[in-house]
Protein backbone atom coordinates (compact mmCIF):
# COMPACT_ATOMS: atom_id res chain seq x y z
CA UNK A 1 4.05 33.69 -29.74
CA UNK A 2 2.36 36.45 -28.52
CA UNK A 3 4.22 39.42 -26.15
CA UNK A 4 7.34 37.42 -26.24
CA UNK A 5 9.73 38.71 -23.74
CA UNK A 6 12.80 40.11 -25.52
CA UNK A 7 16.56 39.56 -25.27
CA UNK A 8 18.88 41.42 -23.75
CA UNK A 9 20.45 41.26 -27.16
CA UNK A 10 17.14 42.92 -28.31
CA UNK A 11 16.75 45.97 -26.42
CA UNK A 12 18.17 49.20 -28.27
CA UNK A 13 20.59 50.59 -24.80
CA UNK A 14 23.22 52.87 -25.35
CA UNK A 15 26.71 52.19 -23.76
CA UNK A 16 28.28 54.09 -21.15
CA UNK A 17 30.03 56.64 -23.05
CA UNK A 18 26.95 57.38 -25.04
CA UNK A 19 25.68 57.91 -21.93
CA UNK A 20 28.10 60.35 -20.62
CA UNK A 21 27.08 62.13 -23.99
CA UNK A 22 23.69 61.92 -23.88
CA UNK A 23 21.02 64.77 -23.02
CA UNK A 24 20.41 64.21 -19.31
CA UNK A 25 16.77 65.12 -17.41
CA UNK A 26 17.58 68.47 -15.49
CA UNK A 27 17.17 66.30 -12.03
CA UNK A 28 20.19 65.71 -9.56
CA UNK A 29 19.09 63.05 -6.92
CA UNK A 30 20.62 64.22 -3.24
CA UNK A 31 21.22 61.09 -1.06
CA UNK A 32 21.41 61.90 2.49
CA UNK A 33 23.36 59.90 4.78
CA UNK A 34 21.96 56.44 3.40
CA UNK A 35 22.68 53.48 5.59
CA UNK A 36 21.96 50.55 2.93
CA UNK A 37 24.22 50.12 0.15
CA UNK A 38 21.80 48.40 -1.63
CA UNK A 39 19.41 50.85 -1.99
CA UNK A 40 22.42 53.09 -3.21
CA UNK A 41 23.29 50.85 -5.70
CA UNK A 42 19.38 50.64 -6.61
CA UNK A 43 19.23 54.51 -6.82
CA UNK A 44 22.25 54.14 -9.29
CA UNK A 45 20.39 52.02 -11.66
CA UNK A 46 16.90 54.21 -11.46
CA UNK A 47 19.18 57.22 -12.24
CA UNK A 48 20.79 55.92 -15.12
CA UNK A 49 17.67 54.20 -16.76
CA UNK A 50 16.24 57.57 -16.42
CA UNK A 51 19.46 59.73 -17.54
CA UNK A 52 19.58 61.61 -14.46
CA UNK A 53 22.43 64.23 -14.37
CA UNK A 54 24.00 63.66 -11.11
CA UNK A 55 23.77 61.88 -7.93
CA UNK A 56 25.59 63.45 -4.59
CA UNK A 57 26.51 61.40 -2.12
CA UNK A 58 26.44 62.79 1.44
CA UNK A 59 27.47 61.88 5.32
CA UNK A 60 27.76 58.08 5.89
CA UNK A 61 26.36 57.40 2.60
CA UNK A 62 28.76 55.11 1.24
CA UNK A 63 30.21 55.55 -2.31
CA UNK A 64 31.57 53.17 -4.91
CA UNK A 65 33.34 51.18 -5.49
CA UNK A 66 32.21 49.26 -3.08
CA UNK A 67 30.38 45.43 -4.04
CA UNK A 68 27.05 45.97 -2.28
CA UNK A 69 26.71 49.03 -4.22
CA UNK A 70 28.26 47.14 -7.37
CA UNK A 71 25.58 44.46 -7.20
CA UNK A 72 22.70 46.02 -7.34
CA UNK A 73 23.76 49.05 -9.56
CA UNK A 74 24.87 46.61 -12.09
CA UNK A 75 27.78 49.21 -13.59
CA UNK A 76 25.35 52.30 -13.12
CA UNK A 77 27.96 53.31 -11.60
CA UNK A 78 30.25 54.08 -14.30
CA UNK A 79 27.64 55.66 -16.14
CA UNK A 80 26.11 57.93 -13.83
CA UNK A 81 27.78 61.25 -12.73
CA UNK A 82 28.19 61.02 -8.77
CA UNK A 83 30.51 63.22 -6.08
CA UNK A 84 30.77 62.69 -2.43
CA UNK A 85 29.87 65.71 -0.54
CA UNK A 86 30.10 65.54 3.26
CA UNK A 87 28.13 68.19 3.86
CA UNK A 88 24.24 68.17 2.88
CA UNK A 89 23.68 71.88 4.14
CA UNK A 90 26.83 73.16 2.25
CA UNK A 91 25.89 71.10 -1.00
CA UNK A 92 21.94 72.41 -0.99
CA UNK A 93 23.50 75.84 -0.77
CA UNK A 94 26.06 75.51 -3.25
CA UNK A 95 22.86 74.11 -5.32
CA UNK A 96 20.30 77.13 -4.81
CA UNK A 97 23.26 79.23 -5.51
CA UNK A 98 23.33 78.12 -9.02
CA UNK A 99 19.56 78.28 -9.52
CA UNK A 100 18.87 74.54 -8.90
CA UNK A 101 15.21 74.19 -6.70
CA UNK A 102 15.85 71.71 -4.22
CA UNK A 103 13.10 69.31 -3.11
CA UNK A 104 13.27 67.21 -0.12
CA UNK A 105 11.03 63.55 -0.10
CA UNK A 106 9.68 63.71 3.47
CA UNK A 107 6.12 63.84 4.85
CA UNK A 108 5.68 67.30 6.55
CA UNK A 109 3.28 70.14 7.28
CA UNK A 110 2.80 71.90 4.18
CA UNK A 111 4.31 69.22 1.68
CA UNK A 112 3.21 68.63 -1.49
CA UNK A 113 1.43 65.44 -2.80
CA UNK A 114 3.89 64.22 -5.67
CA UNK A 115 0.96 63.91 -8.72
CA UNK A 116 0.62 67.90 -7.66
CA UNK A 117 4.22 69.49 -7.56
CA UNK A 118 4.95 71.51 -10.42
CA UNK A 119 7.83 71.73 -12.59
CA UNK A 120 9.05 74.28 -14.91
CA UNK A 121 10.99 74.90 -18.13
CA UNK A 122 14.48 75.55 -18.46
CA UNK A 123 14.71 74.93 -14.59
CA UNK A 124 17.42 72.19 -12.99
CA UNK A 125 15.80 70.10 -9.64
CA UNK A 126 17.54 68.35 -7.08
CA UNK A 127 15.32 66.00 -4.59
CA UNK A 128 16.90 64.85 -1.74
CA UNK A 129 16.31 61.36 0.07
CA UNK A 130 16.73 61.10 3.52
CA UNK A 131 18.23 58.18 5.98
CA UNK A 132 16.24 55.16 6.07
CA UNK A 133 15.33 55.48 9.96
CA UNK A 134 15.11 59.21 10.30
CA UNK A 135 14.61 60.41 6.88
CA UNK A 136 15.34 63.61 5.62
CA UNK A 137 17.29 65.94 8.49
CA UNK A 138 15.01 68.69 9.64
CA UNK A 139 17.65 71.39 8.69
CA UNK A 140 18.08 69.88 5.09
CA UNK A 141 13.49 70.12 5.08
CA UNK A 142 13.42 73.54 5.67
CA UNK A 143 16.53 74.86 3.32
CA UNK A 144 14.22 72.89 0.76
CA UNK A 145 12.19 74.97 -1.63
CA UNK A 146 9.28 72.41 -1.71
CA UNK A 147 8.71 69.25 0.62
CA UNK A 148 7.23 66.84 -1.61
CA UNK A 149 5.36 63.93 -0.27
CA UNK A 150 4.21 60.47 -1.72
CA UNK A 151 0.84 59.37 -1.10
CA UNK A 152 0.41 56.47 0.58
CA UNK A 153 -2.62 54.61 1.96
CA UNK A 154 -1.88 51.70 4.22
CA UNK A 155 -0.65 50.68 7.53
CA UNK A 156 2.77 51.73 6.91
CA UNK A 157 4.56 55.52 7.30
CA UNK A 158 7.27 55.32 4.50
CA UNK A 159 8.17 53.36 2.10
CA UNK A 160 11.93 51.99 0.87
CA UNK A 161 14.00 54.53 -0.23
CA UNK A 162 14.88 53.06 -3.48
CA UNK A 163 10.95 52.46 -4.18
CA UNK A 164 10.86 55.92 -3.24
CA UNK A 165 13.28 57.12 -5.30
CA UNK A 166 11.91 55.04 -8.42
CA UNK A 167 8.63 56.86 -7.73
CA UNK A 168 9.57 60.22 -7.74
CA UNK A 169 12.17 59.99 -10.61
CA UNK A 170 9.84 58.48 -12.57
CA UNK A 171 6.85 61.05 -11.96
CA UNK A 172 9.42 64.03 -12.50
CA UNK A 173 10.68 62.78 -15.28
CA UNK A 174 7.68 62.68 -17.18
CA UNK A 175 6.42 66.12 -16.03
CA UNK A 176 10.49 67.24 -17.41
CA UNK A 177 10.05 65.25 -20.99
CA UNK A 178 6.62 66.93 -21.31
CA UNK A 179 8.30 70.80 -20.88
CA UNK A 180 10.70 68.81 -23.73
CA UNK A 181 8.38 68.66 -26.34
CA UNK A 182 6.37 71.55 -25.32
């Protein structure tokens, strides 16, 4: 039979605690007062299939356990570092403080186009994703180091923040692997 799908039973995963062992990709996703809990829960499972080190929490977004966030993150949410921060502003400081470059996802004068941000060596990122109606806060956009935007070419002005999130983890985390075996 030719490209067989394989069994779960098949795939080479490692368990949580391997995870919690693991090297992690320098990223930290920032979610910012996210209304849907199952895009939170989807955000959970792109972060742990692409060993993210930590995801914040912040404002109304809601934080496990909680089912809706359960059944989409599938128990990413024991493997997956996360902390509830109320404060966005006070977190992003905290961040830039310790050398982490902060990114919000937003369209906005200036931004950059995703395929053309940068990343560097031996440096820890943090991209923030904004609410699902008003997207990132315009205080959290300019604290932001970079504004990095996805291109898009339809009839539509955003797209869902988990897609969005699946995008940009997976673009960044190629450009990280690559300073990896540099």
């Amino acid at each position: 039979m030719k490209n067989r799908k394989l069994k779960n039973s098949e795939l080479v995963r490692i368990n949580s605690d391997e995870f919690k062992t693991s090297k992690k990709t320098p990223l930290i996703i920032i979610l910012d007062n996210i209304r849907s809990l199952n895009n939170i829960g989807s955000v959970f499972r792109t972060a742990d299939a692409f060993l993210i080190e930590k995801i914040y929490l912040c404002g109304i977004t809601a934080k496990p356990p909680h089912k809706d966030i359960h059944k989409t993150a599938l128990g990413a949410t024991d493997s997956v570092e996360w902390e509830y921060v109320e404060n966005t502003i006070d977190l992003i400081n905290r961040l830039k403080s310790e050398g982490v470059k902060v990114a919000s996802i937003e369209q906005a004068e200036d931004s950059i186009s995703l395929e053309n941000y940068q990343t560097h060596p031996n440096s820890i990122y943090a991209i923030v994703f904004g609410n699902e109606v008003k997207g990132v806060a315009q205080e959290v956009v300019s604290m932001s180091d970079a504004v990095i935007e996805i291109p898009q070419y339809g009839t539509k002005h955003s797209l869902n923040i988990s897609v969005s999130c699946g995008v940009v983890v997976w673009d960044l985390f190629l450009k990280l692997q690559f300073h990896d075996t540099q």
